[in-house]
N, C-alpha and C. Protein backbone atom coordinates (compact mmCIF):
# COMPACT_ATOMS: atom_id res chain seq x y z
N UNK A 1 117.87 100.91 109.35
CA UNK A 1 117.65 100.24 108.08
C UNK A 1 116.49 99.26 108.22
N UNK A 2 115.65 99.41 106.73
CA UNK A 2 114.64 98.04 107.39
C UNK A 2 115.09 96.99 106.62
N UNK A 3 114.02 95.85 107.40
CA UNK A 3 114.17 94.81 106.52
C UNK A 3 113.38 94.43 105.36
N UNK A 4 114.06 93.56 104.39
CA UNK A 4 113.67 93.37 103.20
C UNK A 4 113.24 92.15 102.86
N UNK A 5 112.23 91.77 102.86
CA UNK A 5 111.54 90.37 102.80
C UNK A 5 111.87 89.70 103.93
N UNK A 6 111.93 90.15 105.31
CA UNK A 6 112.62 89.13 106.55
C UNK A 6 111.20 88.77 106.23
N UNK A 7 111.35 86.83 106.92
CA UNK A 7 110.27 86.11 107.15
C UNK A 7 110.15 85.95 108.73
N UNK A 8 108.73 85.95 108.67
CA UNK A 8 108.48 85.78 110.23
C UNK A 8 107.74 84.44 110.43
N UNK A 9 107.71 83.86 111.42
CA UNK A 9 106.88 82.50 111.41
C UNK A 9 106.87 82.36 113.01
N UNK A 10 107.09 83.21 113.84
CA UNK A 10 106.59 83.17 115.36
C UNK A 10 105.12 83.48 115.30
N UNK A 11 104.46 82.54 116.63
CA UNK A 11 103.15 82.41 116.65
C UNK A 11 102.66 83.92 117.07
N UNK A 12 103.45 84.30 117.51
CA UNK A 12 103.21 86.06 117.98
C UNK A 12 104.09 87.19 118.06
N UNK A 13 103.71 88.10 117.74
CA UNK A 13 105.71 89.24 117.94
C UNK A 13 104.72 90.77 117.23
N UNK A 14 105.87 91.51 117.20
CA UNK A 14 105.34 92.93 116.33
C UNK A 14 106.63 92.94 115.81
N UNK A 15 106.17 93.84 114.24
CA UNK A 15 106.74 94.60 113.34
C UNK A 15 106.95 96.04 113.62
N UNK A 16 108.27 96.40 113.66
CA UNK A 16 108.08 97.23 113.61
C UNK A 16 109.06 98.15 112.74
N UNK A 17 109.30 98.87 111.65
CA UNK A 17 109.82 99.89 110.79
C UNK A 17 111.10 100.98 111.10
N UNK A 18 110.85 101.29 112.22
CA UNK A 18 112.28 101.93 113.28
C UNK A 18 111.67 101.37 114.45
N UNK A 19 112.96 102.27 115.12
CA UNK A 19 112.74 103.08 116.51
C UNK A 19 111.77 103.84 116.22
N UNK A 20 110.82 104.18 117.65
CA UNK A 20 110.01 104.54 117.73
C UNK A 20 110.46 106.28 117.88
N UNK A 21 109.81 107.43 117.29
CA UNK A 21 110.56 108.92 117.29
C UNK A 21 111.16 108.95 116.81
N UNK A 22 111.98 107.85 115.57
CA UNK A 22 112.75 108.25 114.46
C UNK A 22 112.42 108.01 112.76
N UNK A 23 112.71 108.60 111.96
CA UNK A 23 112.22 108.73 110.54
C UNK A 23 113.09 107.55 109.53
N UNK A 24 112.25 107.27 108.71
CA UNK A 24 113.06 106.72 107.70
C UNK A 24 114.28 107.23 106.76
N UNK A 25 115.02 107.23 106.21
CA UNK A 25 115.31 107.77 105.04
C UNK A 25 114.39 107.72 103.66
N UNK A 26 114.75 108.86 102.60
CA UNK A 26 113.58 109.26 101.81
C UNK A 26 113.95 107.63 100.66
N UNK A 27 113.12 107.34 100.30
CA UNK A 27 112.75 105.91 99.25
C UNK A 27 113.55 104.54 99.65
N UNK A 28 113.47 104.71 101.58
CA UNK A 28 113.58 103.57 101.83
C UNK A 28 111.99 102.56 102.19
N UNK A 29 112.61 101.17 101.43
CA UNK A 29 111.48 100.12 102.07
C UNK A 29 111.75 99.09 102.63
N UNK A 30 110.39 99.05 103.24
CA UNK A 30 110.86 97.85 104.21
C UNK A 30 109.66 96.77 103.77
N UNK A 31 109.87 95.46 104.06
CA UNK A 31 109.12 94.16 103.88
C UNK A 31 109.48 92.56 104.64
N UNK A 32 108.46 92.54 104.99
CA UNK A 32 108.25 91.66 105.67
C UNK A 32 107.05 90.43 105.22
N UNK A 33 107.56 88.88 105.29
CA UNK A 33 106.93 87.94 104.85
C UNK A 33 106.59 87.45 105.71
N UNK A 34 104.96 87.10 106.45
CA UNK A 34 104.35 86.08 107.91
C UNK A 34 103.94 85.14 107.27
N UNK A 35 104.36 84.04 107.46
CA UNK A 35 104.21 82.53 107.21
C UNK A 35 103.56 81.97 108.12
N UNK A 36 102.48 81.41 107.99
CA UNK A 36 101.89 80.38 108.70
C UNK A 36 101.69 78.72 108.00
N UNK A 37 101.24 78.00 109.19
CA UNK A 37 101.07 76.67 108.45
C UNK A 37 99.85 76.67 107.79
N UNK A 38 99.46 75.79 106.59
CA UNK A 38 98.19 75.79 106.42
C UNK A 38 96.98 75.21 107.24
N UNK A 39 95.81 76.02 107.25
CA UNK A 39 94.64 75.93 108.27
C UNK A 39 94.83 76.85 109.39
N UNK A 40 95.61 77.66 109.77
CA UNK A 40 96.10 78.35 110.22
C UNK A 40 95.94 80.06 109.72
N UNK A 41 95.06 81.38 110.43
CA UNK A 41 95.02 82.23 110.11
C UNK A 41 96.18 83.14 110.85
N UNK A 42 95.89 84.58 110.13
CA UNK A 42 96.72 85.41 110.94
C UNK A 42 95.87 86.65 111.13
N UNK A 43 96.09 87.15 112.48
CA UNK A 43 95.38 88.84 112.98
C UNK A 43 96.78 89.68 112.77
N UNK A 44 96.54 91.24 112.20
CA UNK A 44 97.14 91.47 112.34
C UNK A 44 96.44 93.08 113.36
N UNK A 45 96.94 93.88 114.58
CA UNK A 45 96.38 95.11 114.84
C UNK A 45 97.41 96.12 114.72
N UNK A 46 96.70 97.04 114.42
CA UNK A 46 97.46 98.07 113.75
C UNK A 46 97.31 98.77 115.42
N UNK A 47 98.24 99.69 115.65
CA UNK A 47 98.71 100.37 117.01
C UNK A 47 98.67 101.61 116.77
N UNK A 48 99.46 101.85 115.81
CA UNK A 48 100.40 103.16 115.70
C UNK A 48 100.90 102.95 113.82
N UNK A 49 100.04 103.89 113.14
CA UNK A 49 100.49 103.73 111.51
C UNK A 49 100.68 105.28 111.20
N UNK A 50 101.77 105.80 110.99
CA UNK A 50 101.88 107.30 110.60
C UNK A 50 102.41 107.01 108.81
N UNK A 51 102.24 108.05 108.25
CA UNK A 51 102.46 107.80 106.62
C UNK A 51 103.22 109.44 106.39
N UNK A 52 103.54 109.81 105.31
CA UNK A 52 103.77 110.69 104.57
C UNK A 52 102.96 110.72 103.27
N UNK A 53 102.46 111.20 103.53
CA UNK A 53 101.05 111.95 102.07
C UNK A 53 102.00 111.86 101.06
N UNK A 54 101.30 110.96 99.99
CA UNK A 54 101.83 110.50 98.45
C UNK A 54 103.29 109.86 98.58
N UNK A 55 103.43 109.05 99.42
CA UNK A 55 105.33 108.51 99.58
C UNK A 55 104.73 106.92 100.34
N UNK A 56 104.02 107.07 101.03
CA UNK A 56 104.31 105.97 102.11
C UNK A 56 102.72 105.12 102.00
N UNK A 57 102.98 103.77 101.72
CA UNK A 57 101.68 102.52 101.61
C UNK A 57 101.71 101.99 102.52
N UNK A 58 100.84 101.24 103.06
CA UNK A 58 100.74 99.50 103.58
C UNK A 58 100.07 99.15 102.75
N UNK A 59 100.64 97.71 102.24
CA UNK A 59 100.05 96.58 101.34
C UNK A 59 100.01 95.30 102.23
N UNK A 60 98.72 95.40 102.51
CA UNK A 60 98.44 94.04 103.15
C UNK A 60 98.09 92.78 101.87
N UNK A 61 98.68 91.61 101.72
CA UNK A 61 97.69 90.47 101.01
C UNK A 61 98.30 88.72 100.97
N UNK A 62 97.23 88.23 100.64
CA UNK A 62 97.71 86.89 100.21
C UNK A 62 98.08 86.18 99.60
């Protein structure tokens, strides 16, 4: 199951959607909120992003 608006506010960590080699269920979502302090940026690197053609986004914003 993912999570749904969990907030994150560690100075460093990964996201991640499953286990790694396993699938979602069909019109599940997941979301996640990174909080920082202000003056303070965030990197994010992408590793490993697999999708399903017309089903599956990343929405990055501020």
């Amino acid at each position: 199951t993912c999570p749904m608006n969990e907030v994150l506010t560690a100075s460093t960590g990964i996201i991640l959607s499953q286990s790694p080699g396993s699938s979602l269920p069909h019109f599940e979502s997941c979301s996640w909120v990174v909080k920082v302090d202000s003056g303070y940026n965030i990197t994010f690197t992408i590793e490993h992003f697999q999708t399903s053609r017309q089903f599956d986004e990343l929405e990055i914003f501020d």
